[in-house]
C-alpha atoms as a PDB file:
ATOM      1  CA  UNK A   1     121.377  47.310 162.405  1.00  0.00           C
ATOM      2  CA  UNK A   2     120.163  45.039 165.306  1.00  0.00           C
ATOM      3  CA  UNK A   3     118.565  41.837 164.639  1.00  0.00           C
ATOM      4  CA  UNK A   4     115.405  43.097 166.103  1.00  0.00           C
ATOM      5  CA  UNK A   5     115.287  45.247 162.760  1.00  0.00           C
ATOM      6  CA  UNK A   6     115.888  42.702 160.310  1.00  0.00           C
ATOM      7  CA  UNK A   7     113.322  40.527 161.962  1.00  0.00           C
ATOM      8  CA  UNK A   8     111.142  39.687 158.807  1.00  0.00           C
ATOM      9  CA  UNK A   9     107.695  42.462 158.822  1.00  0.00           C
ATOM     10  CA  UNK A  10     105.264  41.894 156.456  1.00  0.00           C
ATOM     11  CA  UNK A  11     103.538  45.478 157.201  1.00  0.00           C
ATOM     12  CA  UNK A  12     106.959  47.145 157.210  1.00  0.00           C
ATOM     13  CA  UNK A  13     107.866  45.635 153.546  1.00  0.00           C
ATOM     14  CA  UNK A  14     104.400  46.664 151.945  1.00  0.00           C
ATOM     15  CA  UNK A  15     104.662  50.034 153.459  1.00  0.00           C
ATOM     16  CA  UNK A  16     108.321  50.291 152.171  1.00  0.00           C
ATOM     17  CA  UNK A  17     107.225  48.868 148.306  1.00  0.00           C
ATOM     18  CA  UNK A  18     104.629  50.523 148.390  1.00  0.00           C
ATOM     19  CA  UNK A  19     103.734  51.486 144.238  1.00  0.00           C
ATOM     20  CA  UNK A  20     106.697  49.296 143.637  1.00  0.00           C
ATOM     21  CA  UNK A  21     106.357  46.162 141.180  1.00  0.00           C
ATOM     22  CA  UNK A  22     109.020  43.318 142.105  1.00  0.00           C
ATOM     23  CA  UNK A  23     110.084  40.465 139.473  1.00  0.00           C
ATOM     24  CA  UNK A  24     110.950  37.002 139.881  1.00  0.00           C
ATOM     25  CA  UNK A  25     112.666  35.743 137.032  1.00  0.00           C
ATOM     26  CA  UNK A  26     113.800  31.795 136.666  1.00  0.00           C
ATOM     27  CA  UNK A  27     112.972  28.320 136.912  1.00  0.00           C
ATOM     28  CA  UNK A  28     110.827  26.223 140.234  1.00  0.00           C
ATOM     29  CA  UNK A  29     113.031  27.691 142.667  1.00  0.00           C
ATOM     30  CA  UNK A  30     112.195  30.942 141.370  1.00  0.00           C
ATOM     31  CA  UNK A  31     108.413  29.659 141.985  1.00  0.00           C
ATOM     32  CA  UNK A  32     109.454  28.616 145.348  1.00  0.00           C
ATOM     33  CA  UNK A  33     110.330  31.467 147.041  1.00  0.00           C
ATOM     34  CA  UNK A  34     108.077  33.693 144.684  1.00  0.00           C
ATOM     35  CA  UNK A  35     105.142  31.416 146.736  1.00  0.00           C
ATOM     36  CA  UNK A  36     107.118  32.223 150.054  1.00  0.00           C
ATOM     37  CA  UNK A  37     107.197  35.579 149.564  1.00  0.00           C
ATOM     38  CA  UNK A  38     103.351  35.987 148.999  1.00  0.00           C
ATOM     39  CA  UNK A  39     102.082  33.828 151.560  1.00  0.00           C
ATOM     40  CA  UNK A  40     104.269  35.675 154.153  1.00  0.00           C
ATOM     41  CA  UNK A  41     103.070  39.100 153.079  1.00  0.00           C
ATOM     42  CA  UNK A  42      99.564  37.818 153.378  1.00  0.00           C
ATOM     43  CA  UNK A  43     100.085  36.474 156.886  1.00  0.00           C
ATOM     44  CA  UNK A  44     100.904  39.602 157.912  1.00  0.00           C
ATOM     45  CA  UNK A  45      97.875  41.488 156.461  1.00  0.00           C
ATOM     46  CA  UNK A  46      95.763  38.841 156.148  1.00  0.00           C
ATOM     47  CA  UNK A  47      92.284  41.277 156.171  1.00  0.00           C
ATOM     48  CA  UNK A  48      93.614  42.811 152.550  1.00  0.00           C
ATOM     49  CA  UNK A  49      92.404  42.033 149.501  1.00  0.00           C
ATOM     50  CA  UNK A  50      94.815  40.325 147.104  1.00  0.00           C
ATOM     51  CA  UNK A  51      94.676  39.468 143.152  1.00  0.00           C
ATOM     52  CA  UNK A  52      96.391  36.581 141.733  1.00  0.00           C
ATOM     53  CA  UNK A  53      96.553  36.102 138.248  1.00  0.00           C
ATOM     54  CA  UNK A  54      97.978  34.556 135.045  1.00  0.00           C
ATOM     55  CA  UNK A  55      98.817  35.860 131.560  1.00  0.00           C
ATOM     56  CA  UNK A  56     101.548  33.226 129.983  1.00  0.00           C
ATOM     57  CA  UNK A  57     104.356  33.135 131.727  1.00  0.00           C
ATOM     58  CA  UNK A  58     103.834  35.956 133.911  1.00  0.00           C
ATOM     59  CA  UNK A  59     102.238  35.000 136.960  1.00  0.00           C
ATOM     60  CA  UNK A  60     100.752  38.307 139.233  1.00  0.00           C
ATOM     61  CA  UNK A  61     100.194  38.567 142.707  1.00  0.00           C
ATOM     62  CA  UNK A  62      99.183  42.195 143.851  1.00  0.00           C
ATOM     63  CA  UNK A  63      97.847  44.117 147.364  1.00  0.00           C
ATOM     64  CA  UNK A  64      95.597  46.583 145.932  1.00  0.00           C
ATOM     65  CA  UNK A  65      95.324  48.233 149.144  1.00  0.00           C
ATOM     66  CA  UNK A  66      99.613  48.790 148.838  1.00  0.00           C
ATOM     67  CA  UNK A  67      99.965  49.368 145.713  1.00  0.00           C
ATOM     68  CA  UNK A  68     102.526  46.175 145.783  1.00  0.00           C
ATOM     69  CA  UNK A  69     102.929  43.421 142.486  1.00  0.00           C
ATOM     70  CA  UNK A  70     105.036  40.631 142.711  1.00  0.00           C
ATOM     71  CA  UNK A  71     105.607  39.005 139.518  1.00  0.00           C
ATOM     72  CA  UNK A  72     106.955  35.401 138.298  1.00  0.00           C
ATOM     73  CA  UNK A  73     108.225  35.196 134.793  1.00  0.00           C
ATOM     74  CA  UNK A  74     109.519  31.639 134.387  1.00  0.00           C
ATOM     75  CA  UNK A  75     112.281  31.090 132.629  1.00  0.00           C
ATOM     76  CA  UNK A  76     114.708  27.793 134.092  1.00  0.00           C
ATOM     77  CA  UNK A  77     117.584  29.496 131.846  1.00  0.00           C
ATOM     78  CA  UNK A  78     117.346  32.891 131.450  1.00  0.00           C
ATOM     79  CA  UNK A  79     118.675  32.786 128.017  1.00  0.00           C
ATOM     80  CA  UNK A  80     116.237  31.578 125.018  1.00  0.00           C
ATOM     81  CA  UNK A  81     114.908  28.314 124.244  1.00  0.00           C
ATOM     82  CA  UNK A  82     113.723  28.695 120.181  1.00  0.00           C
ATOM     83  CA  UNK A  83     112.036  26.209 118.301  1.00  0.00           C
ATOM     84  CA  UNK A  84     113.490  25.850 115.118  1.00  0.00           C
ATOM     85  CA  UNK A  85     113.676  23.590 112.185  1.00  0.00           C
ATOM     86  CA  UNK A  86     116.320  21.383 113.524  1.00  0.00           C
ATOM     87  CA  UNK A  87     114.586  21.498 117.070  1.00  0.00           C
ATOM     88  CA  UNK A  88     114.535  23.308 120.342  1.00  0.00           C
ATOM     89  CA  UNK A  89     117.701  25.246 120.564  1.00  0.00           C
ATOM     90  CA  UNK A  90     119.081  26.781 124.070  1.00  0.00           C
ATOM     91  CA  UNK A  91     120.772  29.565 122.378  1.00  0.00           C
ATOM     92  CA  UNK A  92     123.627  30.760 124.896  1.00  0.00           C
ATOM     93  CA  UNK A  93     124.164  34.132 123.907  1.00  0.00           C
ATOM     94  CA  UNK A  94     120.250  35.228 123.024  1.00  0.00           C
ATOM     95  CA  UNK A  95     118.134  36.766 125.817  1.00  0.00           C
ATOM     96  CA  UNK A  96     115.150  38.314 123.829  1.00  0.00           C
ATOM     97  CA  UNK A  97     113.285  37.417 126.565  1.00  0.00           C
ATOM     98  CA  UNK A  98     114.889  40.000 128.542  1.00  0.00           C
ATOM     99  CA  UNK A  99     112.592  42.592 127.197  1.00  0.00           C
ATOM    100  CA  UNK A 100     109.744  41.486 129.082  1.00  0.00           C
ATOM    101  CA  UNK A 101     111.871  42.353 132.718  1.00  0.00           C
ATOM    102  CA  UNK A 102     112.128  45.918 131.822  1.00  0.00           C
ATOM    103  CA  UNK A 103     110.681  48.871 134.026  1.00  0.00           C
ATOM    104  CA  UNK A 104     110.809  47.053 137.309  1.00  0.00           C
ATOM    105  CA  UNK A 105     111.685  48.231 140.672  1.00  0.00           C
ATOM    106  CA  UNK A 106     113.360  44.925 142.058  1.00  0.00           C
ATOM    107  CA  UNK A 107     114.798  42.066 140.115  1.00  0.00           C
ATOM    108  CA  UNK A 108     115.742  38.740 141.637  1.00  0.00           C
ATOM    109  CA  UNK A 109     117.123  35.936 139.461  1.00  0.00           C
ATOM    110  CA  UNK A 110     117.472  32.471 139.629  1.00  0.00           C
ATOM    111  CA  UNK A 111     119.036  29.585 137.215  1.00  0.00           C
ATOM    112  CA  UNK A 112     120.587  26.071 137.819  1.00  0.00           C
ATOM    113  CA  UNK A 113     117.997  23.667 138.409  1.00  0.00           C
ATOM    114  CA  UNK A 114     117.842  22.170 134.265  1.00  0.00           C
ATOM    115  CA  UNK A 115     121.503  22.578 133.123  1.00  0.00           C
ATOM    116  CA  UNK A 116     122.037  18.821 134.943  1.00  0.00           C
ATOM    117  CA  UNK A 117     119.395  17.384 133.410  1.00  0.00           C
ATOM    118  CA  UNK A 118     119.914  14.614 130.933  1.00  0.00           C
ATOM    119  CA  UNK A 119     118.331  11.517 129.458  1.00  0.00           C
ATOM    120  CA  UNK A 120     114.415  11.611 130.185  1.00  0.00           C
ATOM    121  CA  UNK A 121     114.417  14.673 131.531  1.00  0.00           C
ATOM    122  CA  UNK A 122     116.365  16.803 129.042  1.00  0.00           C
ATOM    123  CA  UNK A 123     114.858  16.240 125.419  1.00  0.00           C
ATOM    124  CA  UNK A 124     111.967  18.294 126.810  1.00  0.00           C
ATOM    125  CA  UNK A 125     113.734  21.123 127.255  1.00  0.00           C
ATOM    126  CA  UNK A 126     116.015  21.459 124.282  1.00  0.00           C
ATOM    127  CA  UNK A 127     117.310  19.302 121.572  1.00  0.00           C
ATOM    128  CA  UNK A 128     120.513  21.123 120.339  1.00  0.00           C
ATOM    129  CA  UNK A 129     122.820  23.869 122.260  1.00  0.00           C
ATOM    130  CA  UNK A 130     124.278  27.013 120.264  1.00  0.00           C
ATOM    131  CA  UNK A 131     127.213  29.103 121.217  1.00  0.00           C
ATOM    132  CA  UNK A 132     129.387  31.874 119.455  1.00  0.00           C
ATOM    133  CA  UNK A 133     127.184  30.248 116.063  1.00  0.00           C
ATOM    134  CA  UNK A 134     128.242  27.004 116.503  1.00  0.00           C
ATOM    135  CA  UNK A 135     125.622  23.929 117.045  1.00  0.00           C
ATOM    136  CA  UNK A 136     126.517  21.204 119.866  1.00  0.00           C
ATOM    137  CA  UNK A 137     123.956  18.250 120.525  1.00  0.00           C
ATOM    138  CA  UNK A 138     125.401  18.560 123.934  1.00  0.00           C
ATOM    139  CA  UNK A 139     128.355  19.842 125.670  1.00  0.00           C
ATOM    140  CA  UNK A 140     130.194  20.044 129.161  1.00  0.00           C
ATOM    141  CA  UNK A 141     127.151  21.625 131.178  1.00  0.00           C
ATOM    142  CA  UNK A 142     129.251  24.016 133.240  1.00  0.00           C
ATOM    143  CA  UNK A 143     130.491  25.234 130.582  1.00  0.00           C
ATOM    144  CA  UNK A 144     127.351  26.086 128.978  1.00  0.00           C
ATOM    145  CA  UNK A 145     126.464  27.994 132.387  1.00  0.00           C
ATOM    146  CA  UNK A 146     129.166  29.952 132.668  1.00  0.00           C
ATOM    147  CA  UNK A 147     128.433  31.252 128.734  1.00  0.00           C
ATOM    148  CA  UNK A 148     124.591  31.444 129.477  1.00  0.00           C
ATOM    149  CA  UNK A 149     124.917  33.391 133.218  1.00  0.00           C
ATOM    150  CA  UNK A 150     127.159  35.611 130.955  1.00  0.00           C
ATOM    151  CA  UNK A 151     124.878  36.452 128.573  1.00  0.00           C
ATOM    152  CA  UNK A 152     122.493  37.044 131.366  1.00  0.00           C
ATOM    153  CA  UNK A 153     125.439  39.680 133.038  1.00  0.00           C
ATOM    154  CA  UNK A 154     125.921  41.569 129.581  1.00  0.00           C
ATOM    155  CA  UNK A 155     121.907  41.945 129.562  1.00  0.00           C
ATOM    156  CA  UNK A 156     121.874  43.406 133.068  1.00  0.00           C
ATOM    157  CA  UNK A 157     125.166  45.135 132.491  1.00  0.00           C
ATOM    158  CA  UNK A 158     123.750  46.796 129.308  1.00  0.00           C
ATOM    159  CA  UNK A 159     119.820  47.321 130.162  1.00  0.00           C
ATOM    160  CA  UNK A 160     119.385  48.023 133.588  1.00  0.00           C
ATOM    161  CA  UNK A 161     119.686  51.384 135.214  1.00  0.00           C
ATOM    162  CA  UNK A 162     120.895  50.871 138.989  1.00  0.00           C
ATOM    163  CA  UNK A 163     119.742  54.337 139.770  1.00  0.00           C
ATOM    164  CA  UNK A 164     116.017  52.875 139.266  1.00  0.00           C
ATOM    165  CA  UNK A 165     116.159  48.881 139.787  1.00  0.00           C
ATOM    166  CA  UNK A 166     117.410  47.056 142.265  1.00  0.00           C
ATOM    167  CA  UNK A 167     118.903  43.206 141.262  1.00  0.00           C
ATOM    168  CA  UNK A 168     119.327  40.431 143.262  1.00  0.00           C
ATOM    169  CA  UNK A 169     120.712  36.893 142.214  1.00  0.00           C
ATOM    170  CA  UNK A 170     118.999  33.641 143.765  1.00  0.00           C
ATOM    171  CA  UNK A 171     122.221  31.243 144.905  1.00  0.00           C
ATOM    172  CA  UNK A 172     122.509  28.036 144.145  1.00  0.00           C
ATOM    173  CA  UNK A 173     119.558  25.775 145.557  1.00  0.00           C
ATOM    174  CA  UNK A 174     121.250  22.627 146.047  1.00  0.00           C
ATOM    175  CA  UNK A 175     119.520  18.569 145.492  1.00  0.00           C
ATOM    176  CA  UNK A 176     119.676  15.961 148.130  1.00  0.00           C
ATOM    177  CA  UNK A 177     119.355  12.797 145.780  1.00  0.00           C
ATOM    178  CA  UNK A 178     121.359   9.604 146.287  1.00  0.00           C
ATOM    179  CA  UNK A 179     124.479   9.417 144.425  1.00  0.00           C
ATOM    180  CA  UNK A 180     125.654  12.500 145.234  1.00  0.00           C
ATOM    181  CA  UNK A 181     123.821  13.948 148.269  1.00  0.00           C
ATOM    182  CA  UNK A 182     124.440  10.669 151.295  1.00  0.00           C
ATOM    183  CA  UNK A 183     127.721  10.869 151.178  1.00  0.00           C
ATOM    184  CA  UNK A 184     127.926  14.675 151.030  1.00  0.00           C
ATOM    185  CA  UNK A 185     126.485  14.389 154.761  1.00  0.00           C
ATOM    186  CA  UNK A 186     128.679  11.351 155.810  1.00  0.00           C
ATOM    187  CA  UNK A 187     125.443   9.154 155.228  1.00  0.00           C
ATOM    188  CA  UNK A 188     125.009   5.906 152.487  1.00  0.00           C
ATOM    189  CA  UNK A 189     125.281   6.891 148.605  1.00  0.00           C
ATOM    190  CA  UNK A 190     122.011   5.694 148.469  1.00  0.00           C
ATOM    191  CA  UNK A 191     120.547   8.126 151.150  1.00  0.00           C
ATOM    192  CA  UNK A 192     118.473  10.628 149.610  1.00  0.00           C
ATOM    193  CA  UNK A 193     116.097  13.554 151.379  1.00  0.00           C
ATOM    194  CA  UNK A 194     113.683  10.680 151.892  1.00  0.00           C
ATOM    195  CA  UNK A 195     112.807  10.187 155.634  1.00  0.00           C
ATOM    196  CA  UNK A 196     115.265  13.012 156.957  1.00  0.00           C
ATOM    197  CA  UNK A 197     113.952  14.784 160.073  1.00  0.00           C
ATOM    198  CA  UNK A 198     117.253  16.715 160.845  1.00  0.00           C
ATOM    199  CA  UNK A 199     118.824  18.822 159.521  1.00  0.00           C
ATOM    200  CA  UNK A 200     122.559  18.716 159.253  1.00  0.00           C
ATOM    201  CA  UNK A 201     124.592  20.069 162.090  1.00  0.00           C
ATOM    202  CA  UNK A 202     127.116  22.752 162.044  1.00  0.00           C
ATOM    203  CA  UNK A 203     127.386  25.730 159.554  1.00  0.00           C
ATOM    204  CA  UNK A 204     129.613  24.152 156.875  1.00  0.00           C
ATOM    205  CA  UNK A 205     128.408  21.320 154.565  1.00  0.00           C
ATOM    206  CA  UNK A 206     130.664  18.271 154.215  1.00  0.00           C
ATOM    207  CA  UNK A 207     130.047  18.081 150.676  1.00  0.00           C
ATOM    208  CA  UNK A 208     131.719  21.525 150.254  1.00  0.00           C
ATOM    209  CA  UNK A 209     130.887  24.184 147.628  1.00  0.00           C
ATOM    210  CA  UNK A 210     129.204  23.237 144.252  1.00  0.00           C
ATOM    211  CA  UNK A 211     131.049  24.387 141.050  1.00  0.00           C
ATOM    212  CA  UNK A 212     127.908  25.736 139.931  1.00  0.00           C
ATOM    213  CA  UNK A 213     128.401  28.574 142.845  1.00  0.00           C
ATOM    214  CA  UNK A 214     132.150  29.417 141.697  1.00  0.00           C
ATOM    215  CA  UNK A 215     130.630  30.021 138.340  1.00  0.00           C
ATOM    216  CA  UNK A 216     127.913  32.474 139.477  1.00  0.00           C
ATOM    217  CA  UNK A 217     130.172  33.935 141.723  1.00  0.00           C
ATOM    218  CA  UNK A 218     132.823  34.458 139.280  1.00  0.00           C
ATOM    219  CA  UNK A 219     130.136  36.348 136.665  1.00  0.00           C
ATOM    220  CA  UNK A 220     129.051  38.406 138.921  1.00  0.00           C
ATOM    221  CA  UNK A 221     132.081  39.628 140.499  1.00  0.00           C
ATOM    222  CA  UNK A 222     132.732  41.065 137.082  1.00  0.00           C
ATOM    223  CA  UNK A 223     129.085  42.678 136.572  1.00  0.00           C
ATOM    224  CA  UNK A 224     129.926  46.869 136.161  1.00  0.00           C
ATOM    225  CA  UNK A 225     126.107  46.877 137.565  1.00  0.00           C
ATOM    226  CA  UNK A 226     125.702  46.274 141.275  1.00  0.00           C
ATOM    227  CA  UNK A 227     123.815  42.560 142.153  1.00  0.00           C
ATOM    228  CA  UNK A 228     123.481  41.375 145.290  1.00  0.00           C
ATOM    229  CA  UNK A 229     123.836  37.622 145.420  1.00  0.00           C
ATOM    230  CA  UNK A 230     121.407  36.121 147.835  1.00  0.00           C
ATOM    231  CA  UNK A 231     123.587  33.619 149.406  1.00  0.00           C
ATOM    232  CA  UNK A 232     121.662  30.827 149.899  1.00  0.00           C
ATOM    233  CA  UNK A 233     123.819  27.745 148.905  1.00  0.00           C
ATOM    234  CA  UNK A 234     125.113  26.325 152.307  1.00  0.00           C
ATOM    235  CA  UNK A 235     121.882  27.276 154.385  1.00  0.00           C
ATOM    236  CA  UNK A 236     120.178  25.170 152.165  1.00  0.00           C
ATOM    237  CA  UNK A 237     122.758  22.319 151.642  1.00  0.00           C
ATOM    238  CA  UNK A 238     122.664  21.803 155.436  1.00  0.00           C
ATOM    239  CA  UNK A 239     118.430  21.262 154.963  1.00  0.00           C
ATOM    240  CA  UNK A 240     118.211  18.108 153.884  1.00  0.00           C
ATOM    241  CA  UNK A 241     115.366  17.547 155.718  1.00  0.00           C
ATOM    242  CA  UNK A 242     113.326  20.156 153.688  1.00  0.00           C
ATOM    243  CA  UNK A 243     111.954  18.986 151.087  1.00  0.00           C
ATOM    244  CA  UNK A 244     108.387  17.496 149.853  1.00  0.00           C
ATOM    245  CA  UNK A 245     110.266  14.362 149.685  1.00  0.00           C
ATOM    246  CA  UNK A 246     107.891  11.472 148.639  1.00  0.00           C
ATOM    247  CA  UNK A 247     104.561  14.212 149.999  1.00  0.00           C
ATOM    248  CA  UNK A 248     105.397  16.804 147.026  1.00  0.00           C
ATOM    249  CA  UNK A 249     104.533  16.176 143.603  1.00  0.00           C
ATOM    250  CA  UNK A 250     103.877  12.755 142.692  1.00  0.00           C
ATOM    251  CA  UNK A 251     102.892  11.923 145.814  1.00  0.00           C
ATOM    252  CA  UNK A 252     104.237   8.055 147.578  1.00  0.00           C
ATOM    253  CA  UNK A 253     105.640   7.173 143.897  1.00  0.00           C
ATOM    254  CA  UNK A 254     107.913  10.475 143.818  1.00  0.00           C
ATOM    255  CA  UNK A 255     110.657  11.716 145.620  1.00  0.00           C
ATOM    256  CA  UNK A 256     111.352  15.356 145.320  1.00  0.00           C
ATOM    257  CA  UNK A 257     114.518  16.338 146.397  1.00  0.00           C
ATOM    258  CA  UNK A 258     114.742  19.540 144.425  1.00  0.00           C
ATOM    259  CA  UNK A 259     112.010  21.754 146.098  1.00  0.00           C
ATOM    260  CA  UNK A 260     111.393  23.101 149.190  1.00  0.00           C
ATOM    261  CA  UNK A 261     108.562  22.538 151.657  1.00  0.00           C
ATOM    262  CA  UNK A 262     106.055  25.517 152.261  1.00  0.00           C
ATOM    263  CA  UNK A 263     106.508  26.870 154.785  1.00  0.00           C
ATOM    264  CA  UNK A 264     109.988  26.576 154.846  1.00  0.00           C
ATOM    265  CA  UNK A 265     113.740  26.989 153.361  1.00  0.00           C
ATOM    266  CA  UNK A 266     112.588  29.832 151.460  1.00  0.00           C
ATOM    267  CA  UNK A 267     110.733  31.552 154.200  1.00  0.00           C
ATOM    268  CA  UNK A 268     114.569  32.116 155.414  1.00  0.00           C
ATOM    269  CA  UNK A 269     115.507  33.068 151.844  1.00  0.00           C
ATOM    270  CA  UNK A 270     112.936  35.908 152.180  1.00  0.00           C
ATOM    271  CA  UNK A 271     113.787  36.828 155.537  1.00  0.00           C
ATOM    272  CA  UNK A 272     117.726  36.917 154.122  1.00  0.00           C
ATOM    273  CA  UNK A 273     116.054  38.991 151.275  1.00  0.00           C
ATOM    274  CA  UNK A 274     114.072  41.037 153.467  1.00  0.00           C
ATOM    275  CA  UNK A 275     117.424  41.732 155.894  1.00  0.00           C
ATOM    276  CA  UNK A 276     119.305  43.053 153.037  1.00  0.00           C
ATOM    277  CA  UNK A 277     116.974  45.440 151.814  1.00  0.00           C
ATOM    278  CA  UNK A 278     116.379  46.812 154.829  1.00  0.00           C
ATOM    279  CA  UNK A 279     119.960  47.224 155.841  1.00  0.00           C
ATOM    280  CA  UNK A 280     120.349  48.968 152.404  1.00  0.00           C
ATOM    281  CA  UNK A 281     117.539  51.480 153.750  1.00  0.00           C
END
């Protein structure tokens, strides 16, 4: 296939999903390109009517006149979060929630973003981790995402029919914060996305591949069900200049370095997406 033909078409990809429903299921970044995704469908048929709504944690945006629903269940860790007596509990091998993603005609996936997250930003999320029935207040993070992404393999492995649903797994989305993002691109430990206007050169990243990746990797590449891991790690590492920075959420007093500007990154994320399935075709 020429490049001509993977050129993203927002016509061509209605016209191809056309009766189809497509699922996004994880945390922000899941939210990121979900937003992407929409925005460049409309551009391309921007006289059709659209419907956007919101029942939970399922958000819905549809082309009546296509027949096309793109859906955003959030869910930062694809296994459960449940509130019980002792507190929130990230249960590692529990996906209930997995019943919800049934009957769809494209999956894509996406955890990562909360399994750093510690101090401040953790107790919000869960209070205790459980594992094989035993209880940890906290343990080595990776290790909890290697045992949660499995869970989340098993599920796929065990509920979804190939013949009828296409999956896709979101890489890793990687941060650009200071102690650990400057000197990943030969810059100060204190640099941070803040005030970057370039992006880096080159296709490789100096800060090399993050052990989150090897994980995911690793899980899927023993999946019996067929996902296609949209490789998005070192496109995005290299971006460091594409994020809302101290303009996103929280405005001068923030400094996003998680997210991605719209439009942006995760126009390219589609347009990988987009690529793929119609190589597949």
């Amino acid at each position: 296939m020429n490049g001509r033909m993977c050129r993203f078409n927002g016509l061509e990809f209605l016209r191809k999903f056309k009766g189809k429903k497509i699922l996004f299921v994880g945390d922000s970044l899941s939210l990121n390109q979900w937003q992407s995704l929409t925005c460049m469908l409309h551009a391309s048929v921007p006289q059709s009517n659209f419907t956007l709504t919101r029942n939970g944690g399922l958000s819905t945006f549809s082309f009546p006149d296509y027949g096309v629903s793109m859906m955003l269940f959030r869910s930062a860790y694809l296994v459960d979060l449940v509130k019980e007596e002792i507190g929130t509990v990230l249960k590692l091998d529990s996906i209930k929630n997995g019943n919800a993603w049934k009957g769809y005609d494209t999956l894509i996936f996406n955890t990562w973003h909360w399994w750093l997250h510690k101090g401040s930003k953790q107790p919000c999320n869960w209070d205790y981790i459980e594992g094989g029935g035993i209880i940890w207040k906290d343990m080595d993070r990776l290790v909890a995402f290697r045992m949660g992404l499995t869970t989340w393999s098993e599920w796929v492995d065990s509920n979804i029919d190939p013949n009828k649903t296409t999956v896709f797994f979101q890489g890793i989305s990687p941060t650009h914060y200071s102690g650990n993002s400057g000197e990943e691109w030969n810059d100060s430990k204190s640099a941070t996305c803040k005030g970057q206007s370039e992006p880096e050169s080159g296709s490789t990243y100096p800060g090399g591949w993050p052990p989150a990746a090897t994980i995911e990797d690793q899980v899927l590449s023993k999946m019996s069900t067929p996902v296609t891991l949209l490789n998005i790690t070192t496109l995005s590492q290299l971006r460091k200049d594409g994020h809302p920075s101290a303009y996103g959420f929280g405005g001068p007093k923030g400094n996003d370095c998680s997210h991605w500007c719209l439009p942006g990154v995760p126009d390219t994320w589609n347009a990988l997406l987009y690529a793929i399935l119609f190589s597949n075709s």
